[in-house]
Protein backbone atom coordinates (compact mmCIF):
# COMPACT_ATOMS: atom_id res chain seq x y z
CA UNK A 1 -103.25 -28.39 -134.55
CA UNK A 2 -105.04 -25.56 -136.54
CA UNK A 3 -106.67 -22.31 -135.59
CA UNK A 4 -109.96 -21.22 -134.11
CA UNK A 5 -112.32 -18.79 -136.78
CA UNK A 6 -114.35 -16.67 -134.22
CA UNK A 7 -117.37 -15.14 -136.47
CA UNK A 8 -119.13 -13.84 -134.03
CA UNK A 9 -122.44 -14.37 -132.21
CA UNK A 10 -125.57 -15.71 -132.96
CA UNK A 11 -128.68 -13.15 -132.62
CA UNK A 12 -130.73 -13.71 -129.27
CA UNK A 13 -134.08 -15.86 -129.11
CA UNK A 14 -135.88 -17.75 -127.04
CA UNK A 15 -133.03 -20.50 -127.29
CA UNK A 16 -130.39 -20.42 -124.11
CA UNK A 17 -127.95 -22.47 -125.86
CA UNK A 18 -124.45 -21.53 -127.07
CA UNK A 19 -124.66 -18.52 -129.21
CA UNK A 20 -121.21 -18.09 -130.78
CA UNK A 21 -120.22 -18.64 -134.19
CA UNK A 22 -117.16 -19.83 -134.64
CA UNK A 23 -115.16 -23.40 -135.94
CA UNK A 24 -112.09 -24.97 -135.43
CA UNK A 25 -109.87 -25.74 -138.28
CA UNK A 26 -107.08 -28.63 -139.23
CA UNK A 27 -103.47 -26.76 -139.79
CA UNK A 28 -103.63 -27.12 -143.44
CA UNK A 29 -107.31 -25.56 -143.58
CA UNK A 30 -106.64 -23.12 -141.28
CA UNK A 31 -103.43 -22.15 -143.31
CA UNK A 32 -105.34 -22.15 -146.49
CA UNK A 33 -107.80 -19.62 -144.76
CA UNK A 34 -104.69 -17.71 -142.99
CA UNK A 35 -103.43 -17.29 -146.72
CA UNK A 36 -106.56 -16.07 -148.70
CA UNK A 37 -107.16 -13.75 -146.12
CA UNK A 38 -103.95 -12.24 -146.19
CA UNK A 39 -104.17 -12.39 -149.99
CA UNK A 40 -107.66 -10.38 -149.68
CA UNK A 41 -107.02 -7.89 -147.29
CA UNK A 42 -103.08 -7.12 -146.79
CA UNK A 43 -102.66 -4.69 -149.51
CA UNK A 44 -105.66 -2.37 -149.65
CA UNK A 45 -107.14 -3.04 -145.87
CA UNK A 46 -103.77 -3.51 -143.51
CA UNK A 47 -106.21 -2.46 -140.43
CA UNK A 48 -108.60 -5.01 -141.07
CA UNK A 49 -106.26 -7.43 -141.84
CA UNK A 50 -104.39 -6.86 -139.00
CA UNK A 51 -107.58 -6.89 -136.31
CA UNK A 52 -108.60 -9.62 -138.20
CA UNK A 53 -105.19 -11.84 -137.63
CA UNK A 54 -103.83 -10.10 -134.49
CA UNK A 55 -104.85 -13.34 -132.08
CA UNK A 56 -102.95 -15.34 -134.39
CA UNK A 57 -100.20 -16.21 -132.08
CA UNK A 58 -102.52 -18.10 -130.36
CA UNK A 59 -103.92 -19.89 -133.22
CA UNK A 60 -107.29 -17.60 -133.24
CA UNK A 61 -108.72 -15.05 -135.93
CA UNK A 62 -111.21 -13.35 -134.66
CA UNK A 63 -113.44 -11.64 -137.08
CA UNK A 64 -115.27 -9.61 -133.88
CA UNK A 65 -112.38 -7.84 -133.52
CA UNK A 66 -113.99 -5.80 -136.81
CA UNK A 67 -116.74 -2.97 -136.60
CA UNK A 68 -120.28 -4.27 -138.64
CA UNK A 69 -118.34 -1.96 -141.47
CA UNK A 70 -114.77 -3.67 -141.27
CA UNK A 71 -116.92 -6.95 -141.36
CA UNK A 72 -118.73 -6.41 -144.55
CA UNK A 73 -115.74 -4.91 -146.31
CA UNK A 74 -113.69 -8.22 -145.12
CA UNK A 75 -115.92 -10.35 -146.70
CA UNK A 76 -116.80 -8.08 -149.72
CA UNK A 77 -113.37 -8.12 -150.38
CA UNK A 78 -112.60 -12.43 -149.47
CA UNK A 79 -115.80 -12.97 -151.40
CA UNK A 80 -114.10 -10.95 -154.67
CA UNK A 81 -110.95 -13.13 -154.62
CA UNK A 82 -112.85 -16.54 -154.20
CA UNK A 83 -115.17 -15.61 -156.78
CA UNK A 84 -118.22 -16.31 -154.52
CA UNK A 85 -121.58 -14.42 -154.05
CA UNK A 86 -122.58 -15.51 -150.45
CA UNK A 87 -125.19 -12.73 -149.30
CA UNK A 88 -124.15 -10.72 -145.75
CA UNK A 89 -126.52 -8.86 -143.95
C-alpha cells in the first residue's frame, strides 16, 4: 500500500461535487515522492518539510498543513530539483 498526497481544495463554483485535491499513490511512487521531497526541503526548509511529512505515519502528506507561503516555497523549491517549470498561483 502507498500514501495519500493531500493538495488541497478545489476553489468553490457552482459545482457541489467533491472539492479536494488529492491522489493516492502505489508504495514505490509514493516512496519516490517521500524521497524527492525530503531531498528538496530537509536541509534549507526543516519546518516545511516536517508539516509537510508529519501525517506520514499514517501513510498521508498533507501539503495543507503549509501556509499559501510554505506552499509556494515547497514547490519552488521541488520544482528546482526536478528541473520543472510548472506555473503556481
Amino acid at each position: 500500500m502507498g500514501s495519500f498526497f493531500v493538495i488541497g481544495s478545489k476553489p468553490y463554483n457552482n459545482n457541489t461535487g467533491d472539492r479536494s485535491l488529492s491522489v493516492g499513490l502505489n508504495r514505490t511512487a509514493s516512496d519516490a515522492m517521500e524521497s524527492l521531497f525530503d531531498e528538496a526541503l530537509q536541509k534549507r526548509y526543516p519546518t516545511i518539510q516536517e508539516k509537510l511529512m508529519m501525517y506520514l505515519p499514517m501513510d498521508q502528506v498533507c501539503f495543507e498543513a503549509l501556509s499559501k507561503e510554505g506552499f509556494n516555497l515547497a514547490v519552488k523549491q521541488i520544482q528546482a530539483k526536478t528541473g520543472s517549470e510548472i506555473k503556481v498561483k
